[in-house]
N, C-alpha and C. Protein backbone atom coordinates (compact mmCIF):
# COMPACT_ATOMS: atom_id res chain seq x y z
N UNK A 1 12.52 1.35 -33.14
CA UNK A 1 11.64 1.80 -32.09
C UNK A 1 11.08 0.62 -31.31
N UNK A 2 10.45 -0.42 -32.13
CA UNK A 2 10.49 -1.69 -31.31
C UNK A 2 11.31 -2.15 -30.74
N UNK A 3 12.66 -2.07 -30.73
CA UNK A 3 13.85 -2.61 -30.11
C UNK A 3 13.85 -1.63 -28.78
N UNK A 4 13.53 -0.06 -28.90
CA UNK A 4 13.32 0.17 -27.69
C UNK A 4 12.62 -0.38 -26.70
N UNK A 5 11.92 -0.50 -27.22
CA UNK A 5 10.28 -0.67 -26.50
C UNK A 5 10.62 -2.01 -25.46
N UNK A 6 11.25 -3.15 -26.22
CA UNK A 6 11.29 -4.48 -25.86
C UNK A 6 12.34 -4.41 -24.75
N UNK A 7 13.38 -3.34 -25.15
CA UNK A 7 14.52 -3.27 -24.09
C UNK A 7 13.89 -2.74 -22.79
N UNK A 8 12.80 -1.62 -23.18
CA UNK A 8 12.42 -1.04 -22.05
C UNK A 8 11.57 -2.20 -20.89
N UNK A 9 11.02 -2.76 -21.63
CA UNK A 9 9.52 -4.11 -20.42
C UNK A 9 10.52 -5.05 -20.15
N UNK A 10 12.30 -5.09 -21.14
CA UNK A 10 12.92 -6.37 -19.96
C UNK A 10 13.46 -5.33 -18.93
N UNK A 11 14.25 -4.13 -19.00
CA UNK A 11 14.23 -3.53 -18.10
C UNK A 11 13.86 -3.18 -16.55
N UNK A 12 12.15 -3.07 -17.16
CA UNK A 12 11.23 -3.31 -16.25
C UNK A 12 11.14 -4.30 -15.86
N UNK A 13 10.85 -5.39 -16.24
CA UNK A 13 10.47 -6.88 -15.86
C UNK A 13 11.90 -7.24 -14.80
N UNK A 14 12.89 -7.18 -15.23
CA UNK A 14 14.40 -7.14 -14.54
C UNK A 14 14.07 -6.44 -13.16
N UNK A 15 13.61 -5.37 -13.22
CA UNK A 15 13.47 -4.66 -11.19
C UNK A 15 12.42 -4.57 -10.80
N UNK A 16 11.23 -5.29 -11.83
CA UNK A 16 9.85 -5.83 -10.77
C UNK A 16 10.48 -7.04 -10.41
N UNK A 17 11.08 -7.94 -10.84
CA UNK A 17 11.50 -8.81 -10.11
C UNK A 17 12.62 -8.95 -9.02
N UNK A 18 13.30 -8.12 -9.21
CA UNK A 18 14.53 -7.46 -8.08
C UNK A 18 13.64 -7.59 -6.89
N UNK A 19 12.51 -7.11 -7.23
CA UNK A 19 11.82 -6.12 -6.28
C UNK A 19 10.73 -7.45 -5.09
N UNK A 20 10.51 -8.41 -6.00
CA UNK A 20 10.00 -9.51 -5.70
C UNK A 20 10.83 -10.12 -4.72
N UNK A 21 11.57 -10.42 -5.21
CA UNK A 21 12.88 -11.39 -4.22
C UNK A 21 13.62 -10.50 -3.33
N UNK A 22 13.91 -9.35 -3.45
CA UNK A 22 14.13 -8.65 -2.61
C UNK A 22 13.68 -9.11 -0.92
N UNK A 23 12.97 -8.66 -0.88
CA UNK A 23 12.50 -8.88 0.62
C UNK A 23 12.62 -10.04 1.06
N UNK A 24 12.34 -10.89 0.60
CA UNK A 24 12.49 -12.52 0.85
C UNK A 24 14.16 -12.76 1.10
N UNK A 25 14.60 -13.01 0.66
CA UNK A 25 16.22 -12.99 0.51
C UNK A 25 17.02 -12.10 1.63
N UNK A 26 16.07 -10.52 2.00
CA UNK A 26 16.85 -10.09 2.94
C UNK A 26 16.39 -10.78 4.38
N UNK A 27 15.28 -11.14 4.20
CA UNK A 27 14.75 -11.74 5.17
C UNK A 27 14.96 -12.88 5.81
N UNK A 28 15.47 -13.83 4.58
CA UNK A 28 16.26 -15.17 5.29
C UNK A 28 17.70 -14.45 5.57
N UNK A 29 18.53 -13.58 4.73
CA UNK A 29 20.03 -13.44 5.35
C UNK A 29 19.54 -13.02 6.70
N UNK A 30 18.30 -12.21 7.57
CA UNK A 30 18.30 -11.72 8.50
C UNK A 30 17.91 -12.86 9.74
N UNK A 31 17.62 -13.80 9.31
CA UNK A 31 17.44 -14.82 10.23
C UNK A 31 18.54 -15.85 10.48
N UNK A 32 19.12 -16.08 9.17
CA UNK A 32 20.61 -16.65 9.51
C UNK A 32 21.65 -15.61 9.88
N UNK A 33 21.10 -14.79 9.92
CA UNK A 33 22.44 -14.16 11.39
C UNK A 33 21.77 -13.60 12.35
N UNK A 34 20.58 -13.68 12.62
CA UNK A 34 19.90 -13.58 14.15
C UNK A 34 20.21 -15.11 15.02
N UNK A 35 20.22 -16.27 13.55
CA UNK A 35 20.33 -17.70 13.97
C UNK A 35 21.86 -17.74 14.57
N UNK A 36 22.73 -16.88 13.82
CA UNK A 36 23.98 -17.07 14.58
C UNK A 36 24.29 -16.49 15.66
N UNK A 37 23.65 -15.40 15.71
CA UNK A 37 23.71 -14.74 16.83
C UNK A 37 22.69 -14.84 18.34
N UNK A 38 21.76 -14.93 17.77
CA UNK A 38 21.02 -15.18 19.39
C UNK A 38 19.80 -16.53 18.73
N UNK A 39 20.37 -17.68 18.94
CA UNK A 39 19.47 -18.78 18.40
C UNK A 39 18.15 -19.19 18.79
N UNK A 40 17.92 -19.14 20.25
CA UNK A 40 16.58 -19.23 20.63
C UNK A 40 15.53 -18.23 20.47
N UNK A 41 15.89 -17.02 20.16
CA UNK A 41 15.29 -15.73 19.68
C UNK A 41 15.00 -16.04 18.05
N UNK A 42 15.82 -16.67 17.12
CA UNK A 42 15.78 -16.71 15.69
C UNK A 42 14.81 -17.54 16.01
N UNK A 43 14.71 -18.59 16.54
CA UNK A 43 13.56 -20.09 16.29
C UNK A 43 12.40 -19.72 16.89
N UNK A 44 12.03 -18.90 17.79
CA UNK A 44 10.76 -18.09 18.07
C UNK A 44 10.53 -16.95 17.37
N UNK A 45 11.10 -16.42 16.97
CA UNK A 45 10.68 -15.92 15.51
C UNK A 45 10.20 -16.31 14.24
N UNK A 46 10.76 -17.36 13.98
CA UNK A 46 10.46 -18.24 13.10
C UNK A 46 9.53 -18.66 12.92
N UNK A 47 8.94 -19.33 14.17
CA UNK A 47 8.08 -20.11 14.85
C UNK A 47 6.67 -18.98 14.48
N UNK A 48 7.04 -17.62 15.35
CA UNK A 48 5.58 -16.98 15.11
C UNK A 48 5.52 -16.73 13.89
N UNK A 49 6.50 -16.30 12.83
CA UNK A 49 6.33 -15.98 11.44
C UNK A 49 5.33 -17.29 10.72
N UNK A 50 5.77 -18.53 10.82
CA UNK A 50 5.32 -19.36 10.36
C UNK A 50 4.17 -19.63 10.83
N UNK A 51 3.75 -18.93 12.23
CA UNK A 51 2.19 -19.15 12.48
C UNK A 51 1.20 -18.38 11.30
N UNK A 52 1.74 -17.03 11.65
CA UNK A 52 1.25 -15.96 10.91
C UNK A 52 1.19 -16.26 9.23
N UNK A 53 2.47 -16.76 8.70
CA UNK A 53 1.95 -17.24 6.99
C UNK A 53 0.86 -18.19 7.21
N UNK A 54 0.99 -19.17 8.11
CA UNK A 54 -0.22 -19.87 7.81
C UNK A 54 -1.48 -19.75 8.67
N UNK A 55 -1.68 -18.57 9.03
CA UNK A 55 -3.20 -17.73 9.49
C UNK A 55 -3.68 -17.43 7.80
N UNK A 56 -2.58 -16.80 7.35
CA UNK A 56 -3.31 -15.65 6.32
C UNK A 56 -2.72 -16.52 4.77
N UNK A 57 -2.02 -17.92 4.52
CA UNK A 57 -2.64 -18.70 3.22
C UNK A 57 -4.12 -18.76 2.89
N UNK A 58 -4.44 -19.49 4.11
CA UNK A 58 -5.79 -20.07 3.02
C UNK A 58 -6.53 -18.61 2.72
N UNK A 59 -7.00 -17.42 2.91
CA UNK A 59 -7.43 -16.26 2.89
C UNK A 59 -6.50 -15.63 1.46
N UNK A 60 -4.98 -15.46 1.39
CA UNK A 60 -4.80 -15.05 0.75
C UNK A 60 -5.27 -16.75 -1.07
N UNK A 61 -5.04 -17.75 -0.54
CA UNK A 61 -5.02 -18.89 -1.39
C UNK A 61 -6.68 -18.44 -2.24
N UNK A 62 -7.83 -17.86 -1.30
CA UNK A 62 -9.21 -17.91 -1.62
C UNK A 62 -9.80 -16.59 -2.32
N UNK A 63 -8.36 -15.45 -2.43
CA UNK A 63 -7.96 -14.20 -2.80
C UNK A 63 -7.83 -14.69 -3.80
N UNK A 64 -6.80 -15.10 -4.27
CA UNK A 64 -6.16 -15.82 -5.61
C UNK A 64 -6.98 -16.56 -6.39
N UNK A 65 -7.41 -17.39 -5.87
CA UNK A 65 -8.71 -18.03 -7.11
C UNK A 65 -10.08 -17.30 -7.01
N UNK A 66 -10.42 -16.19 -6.32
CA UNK A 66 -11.42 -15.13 -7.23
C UNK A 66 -10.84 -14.52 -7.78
N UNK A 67 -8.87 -13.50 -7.45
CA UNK A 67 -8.47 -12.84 -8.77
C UNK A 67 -8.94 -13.78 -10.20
N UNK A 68 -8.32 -14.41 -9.77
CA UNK A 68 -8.22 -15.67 -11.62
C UNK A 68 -9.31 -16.00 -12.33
N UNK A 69 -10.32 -16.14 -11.11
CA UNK A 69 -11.82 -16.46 -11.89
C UNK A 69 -12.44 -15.21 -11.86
N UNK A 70 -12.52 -13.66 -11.38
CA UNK A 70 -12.71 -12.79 -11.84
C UNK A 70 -12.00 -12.38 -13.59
N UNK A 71 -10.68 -12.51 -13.57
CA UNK A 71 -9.84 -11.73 -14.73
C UNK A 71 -10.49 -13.20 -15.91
N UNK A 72 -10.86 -13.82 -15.57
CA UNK A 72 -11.33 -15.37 -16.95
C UNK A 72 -12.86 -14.92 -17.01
N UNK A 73 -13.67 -14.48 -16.11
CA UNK A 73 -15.36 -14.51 -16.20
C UNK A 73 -15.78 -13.22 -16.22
N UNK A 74 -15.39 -12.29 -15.41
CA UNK A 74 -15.94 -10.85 -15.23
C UNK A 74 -15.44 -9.70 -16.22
N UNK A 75 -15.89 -9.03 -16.78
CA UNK A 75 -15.19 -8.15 -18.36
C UNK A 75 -15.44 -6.63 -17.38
N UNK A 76 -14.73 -5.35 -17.50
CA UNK A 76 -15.07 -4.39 -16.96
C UNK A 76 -15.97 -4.06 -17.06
N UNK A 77 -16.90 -4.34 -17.90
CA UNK A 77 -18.53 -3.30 -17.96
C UNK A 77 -19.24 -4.70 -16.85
N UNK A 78 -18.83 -5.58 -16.76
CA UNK A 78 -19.49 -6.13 -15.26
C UNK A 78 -19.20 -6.21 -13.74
N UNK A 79 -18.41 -5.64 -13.91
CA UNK A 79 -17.75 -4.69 -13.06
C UNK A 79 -18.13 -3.23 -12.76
N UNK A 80 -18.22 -2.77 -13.39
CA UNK A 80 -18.74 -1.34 -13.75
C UNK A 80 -20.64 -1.54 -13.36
N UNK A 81 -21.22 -2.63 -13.69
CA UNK A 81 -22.75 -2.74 -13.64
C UNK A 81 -22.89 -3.17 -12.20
N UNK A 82 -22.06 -3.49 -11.62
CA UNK A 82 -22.51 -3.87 -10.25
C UNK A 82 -21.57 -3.12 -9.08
N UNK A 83 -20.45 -2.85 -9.61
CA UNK A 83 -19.78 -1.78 -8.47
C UNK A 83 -19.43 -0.59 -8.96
N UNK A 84 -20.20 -0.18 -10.36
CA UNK A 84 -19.55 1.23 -10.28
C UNK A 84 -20.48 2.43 -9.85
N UNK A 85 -19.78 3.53 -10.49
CA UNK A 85 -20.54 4.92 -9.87
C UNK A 85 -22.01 4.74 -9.70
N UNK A 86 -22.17 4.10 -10.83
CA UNK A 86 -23.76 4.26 -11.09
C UNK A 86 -24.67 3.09 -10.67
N UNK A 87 -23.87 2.16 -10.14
CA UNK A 87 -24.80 1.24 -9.43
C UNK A 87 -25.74 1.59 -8.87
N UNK A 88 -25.78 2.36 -7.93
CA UNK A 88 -27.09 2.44 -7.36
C UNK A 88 -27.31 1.58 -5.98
N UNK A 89 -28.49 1.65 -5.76
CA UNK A 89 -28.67 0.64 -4.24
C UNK A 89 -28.50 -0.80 -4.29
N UNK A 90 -28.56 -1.07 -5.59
CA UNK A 90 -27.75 -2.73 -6.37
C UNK A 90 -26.47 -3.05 -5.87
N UNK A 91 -25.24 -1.72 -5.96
CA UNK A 91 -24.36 -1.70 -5.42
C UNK A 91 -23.52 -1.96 -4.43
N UNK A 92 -24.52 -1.07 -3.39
CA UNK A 92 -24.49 -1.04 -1.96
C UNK A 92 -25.15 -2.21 -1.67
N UNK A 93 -26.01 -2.80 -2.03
CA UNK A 93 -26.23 -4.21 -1.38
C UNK A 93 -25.76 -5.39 -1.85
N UNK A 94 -24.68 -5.40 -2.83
CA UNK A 94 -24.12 -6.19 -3.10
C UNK A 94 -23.07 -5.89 -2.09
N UNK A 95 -22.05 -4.80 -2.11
CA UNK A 95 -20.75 -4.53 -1.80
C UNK A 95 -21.07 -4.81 0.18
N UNK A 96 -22.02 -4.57 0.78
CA UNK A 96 -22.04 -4.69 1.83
C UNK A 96 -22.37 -6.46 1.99
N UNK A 97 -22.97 -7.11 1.13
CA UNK A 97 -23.39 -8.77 1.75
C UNK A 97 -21.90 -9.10 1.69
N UNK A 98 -20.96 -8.51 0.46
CA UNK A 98 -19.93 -9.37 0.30
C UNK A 98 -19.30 -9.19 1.23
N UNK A 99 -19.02 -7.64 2.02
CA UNK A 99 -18.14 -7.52 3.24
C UNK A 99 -19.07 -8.16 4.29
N UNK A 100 -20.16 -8.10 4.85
CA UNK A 100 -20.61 -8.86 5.87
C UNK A 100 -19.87 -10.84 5.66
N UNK A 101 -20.16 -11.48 4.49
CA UNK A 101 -20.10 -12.89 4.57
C UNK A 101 -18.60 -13.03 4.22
N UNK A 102 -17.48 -11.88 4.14
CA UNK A 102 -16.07 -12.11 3.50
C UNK A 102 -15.33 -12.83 4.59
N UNK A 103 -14.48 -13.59 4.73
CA UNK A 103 -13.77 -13.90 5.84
C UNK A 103 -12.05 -13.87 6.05
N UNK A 104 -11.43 -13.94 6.86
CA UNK A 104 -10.27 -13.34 6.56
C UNK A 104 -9.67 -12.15 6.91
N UNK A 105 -8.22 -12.54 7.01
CA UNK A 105 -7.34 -11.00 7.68
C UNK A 105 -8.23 -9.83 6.20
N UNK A 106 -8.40 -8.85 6.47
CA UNK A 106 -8.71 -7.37 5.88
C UNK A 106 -8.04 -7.47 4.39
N UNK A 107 -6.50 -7.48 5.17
CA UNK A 107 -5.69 -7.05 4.47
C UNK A 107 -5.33 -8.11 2.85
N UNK A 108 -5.71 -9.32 3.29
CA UNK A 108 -5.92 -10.53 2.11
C UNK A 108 -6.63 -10.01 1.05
N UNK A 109 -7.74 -9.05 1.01
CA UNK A 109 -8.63 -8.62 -0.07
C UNK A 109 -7.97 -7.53 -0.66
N UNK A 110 -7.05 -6.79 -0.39
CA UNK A 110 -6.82 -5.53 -0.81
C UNK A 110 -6.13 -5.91 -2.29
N UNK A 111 -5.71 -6.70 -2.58
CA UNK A 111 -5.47 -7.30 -4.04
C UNK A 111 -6.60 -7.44 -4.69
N UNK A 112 -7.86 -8.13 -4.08
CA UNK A 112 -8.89 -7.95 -5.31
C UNK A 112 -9.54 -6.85 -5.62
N UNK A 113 -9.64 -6.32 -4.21
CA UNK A 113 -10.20 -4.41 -3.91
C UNK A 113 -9.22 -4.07 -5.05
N UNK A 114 -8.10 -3.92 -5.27
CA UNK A 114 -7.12 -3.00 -6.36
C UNK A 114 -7.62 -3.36 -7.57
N UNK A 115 -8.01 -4.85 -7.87
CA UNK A 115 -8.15 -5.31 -8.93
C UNK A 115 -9.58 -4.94 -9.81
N UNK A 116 -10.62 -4.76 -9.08
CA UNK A 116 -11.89 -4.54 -9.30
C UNK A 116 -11.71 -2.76 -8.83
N UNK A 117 -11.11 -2.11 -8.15
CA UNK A 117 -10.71 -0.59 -8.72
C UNK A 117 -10.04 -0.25 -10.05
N UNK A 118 -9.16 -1.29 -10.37
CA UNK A 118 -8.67 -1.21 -11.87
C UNK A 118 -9.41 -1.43 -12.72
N UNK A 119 -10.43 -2.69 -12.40
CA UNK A 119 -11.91 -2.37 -13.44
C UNK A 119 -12.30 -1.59 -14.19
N UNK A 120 -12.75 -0.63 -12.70
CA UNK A 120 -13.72 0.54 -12.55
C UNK A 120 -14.67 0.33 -11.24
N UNK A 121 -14.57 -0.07 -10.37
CA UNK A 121 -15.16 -0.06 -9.11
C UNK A 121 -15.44 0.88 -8.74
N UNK A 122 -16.22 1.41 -7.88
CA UNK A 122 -16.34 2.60 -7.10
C UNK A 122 -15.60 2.71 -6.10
N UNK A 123 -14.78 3.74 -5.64
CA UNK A 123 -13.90 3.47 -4.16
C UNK A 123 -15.32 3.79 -2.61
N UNK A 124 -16.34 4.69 -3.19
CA UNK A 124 -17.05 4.32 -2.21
C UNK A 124 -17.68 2.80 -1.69
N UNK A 125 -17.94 2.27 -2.60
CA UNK A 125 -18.79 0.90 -2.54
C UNK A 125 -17.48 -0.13 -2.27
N UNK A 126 -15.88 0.05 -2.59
CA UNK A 126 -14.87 -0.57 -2.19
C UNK A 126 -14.88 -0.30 -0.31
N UNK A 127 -15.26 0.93 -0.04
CA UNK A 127 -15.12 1.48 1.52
C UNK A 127 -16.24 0.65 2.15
N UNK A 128 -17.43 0.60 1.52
CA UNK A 128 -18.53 -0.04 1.87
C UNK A 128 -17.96 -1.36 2.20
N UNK A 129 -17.47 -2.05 1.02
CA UNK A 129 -17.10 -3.68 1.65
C UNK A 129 -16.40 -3.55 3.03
N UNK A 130 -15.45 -2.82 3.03
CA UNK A 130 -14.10 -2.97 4.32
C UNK A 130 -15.07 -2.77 5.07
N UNK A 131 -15.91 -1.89 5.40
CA UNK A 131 -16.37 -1.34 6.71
C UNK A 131 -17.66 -2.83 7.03
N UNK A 132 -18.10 -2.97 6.03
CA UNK A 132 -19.10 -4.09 6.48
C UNK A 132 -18.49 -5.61 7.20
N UNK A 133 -17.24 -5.31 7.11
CA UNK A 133 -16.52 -6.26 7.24
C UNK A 133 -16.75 -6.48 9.10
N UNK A 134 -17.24 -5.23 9.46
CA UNK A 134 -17.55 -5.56 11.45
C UNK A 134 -18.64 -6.03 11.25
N UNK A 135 -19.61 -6.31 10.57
CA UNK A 135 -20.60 -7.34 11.13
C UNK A 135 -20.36 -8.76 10.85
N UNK A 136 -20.72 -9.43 11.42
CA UNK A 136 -20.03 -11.19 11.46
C UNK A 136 -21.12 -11.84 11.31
N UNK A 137 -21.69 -12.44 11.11
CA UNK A 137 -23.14 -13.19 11.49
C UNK A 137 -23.15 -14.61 12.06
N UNK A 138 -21.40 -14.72 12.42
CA UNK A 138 -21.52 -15.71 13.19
C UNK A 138 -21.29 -15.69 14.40
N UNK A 139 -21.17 -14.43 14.69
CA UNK A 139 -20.70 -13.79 16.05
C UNK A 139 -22.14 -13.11 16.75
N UNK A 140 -23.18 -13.01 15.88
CA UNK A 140 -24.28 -12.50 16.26
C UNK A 140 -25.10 -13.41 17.52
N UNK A 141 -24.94 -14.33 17.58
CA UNK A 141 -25.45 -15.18 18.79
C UNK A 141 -24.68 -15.39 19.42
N UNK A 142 -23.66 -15.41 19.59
CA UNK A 142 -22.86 -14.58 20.86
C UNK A 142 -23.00 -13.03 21.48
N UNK A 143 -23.32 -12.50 20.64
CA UNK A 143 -23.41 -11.23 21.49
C UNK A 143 -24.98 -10.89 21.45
N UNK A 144 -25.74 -11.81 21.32
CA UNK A 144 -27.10 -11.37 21.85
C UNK A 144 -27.07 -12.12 22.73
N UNK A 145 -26.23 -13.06 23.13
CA UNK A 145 -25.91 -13.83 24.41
C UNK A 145 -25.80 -12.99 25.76
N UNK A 146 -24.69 -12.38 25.20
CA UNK A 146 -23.97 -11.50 26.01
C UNK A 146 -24.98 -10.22 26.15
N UNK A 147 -25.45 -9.54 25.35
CA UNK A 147 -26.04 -8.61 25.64
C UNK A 147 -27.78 -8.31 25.53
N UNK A 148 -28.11 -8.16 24.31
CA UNK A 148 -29.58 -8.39 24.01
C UNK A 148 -29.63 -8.52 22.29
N UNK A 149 -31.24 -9.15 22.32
CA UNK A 149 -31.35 -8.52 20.97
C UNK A 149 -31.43 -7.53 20.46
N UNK A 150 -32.05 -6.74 21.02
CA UNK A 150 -32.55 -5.44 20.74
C UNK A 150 -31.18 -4.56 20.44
N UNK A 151 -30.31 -4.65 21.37
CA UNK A 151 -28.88 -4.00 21.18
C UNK A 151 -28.31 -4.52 20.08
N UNK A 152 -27.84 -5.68 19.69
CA UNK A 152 -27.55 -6.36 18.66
C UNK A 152 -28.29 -6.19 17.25
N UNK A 153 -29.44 -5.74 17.13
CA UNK A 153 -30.39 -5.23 16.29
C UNK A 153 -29.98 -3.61 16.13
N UNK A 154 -29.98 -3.08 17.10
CA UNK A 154 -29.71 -1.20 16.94
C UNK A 154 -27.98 -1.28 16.51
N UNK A 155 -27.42 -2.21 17.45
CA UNK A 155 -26.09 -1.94 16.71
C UNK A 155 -25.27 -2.25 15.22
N UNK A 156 -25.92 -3.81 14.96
CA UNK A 156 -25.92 -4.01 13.43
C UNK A 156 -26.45 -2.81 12.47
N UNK A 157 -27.72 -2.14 13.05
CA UNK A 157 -28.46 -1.19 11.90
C UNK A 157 -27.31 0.17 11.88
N UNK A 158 -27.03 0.03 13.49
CA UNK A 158 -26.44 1.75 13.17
C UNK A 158 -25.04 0.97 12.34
N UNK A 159 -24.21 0.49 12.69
CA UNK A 159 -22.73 -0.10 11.78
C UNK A 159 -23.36 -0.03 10.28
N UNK A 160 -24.32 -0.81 9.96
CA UNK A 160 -24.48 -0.63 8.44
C UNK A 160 -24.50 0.76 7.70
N UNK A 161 -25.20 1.43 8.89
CA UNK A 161 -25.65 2.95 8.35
C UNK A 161 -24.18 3.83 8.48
N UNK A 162 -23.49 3.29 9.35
CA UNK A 162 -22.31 4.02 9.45
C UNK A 162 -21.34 3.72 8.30
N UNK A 163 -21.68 2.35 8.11
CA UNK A 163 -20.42 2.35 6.54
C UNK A 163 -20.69 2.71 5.40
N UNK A 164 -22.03 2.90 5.05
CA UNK A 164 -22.72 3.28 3.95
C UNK A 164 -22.30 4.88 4.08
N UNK A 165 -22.42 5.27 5.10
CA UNK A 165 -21.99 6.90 5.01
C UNK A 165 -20.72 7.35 4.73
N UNK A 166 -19.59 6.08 5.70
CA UNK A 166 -18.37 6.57 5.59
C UNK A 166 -17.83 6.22 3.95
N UNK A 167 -19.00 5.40 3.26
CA UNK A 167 -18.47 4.97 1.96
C UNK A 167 -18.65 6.09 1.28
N UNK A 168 -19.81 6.66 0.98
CA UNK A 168 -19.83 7.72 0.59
C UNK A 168 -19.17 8.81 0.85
N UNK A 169 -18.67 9.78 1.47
CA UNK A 169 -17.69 10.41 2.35
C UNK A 169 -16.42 9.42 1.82
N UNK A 170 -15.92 8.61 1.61
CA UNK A 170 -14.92 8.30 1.13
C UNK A 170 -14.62 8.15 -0.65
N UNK A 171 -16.02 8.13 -0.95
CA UNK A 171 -15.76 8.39 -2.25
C UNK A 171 -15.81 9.71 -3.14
N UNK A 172 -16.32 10.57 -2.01
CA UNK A 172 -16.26 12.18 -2.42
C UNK A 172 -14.96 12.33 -2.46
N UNK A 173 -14.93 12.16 -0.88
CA UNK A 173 -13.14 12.76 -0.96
C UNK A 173 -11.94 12.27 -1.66
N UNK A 174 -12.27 11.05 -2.51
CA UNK A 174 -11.08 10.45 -2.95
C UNK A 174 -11.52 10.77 -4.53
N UNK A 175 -13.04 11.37 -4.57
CA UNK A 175 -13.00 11.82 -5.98
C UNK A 175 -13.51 10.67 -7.03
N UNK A 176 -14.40 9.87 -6.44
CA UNK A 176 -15.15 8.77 -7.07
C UNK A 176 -16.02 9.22 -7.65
């Protein structure tokens, strides 16, 4: 029965990794024959691809060393005490400073968002971070530049109030 077992995780391990290299691999054969075929089109492609990996390294690089120093320091019941169901307004004001001060494409966090849902996170207080993610606070004196304080004041309050709601509302419906 152990001999199953072991056959079964190389199995697995065998087409999570298929699955890894996969894309990569089709992706260079697809550039060496865009390269053969229309060359100045392959090298501006290239060109923007390689902008774009290196927009979103250092973000995903700053992803990666909180996974690692989360999974070495944080145990699920501390996880659970600060983002789960029962957090409380502890919660929400944690999960919103972190999306207000987070920086980075969105999409860079959704690995630690999965990771701290595998915890036990709350998916509302996970909705809370994303959405807090429109206030900037370094963008805030620019647009009281541009507009006022007072607007910049009503609009920060209503955005907060709006993600706090849609967090909630997202954690009903997803059954949090």
């Amino acid at each position: 029965m152990k001999v199953n077992k072991k056959k079964s995780k190389s199995i697995t391990l065998k087409k999570h990794t298929i699955k890894l290299i996969l894309f990569p691999v089709l992706m260079l054969l697809f550039y060496v024959v865009l390269l053969a075929v229309m060359p100045e089109k392959a090298i501006a492609a290239f060109k923007s691809s390689g902008k774009i990996f290196l927009n979103i390294i250092i973000p995903l690089g700053f992803v990666f060393i909180l996974l690692v120093a989360f999974n070495l320091f944080l145990k699920p019941a501390h996880i659970v005490k600060f983002f789960g169901k029962k957090s409380g307004i502890k919660g929400i004001m944690l999960s919103s400073a972190a999306g207000i001060i987070s920086m980075g494409p969105v999409y860079a966090w959704y690995p630690l968002l999965r990771e701290l849902r595998e915890k036990g996170a709350a998916n509302s207080l996970m909705a809370i971070f994303i959405n807090s993610r429109a206030v900037k606070p370094f963008l805030l004196p620019v647009m009281i530049s541009y507009f006022s304080l007072r607007y910049v004041i009503v609009l920060t309050l209503v955005t907060m109030a709006g993600t706090i709601v849609a967090g909630y509302i997202t954690g009903i419906l997803s059954k949090d």
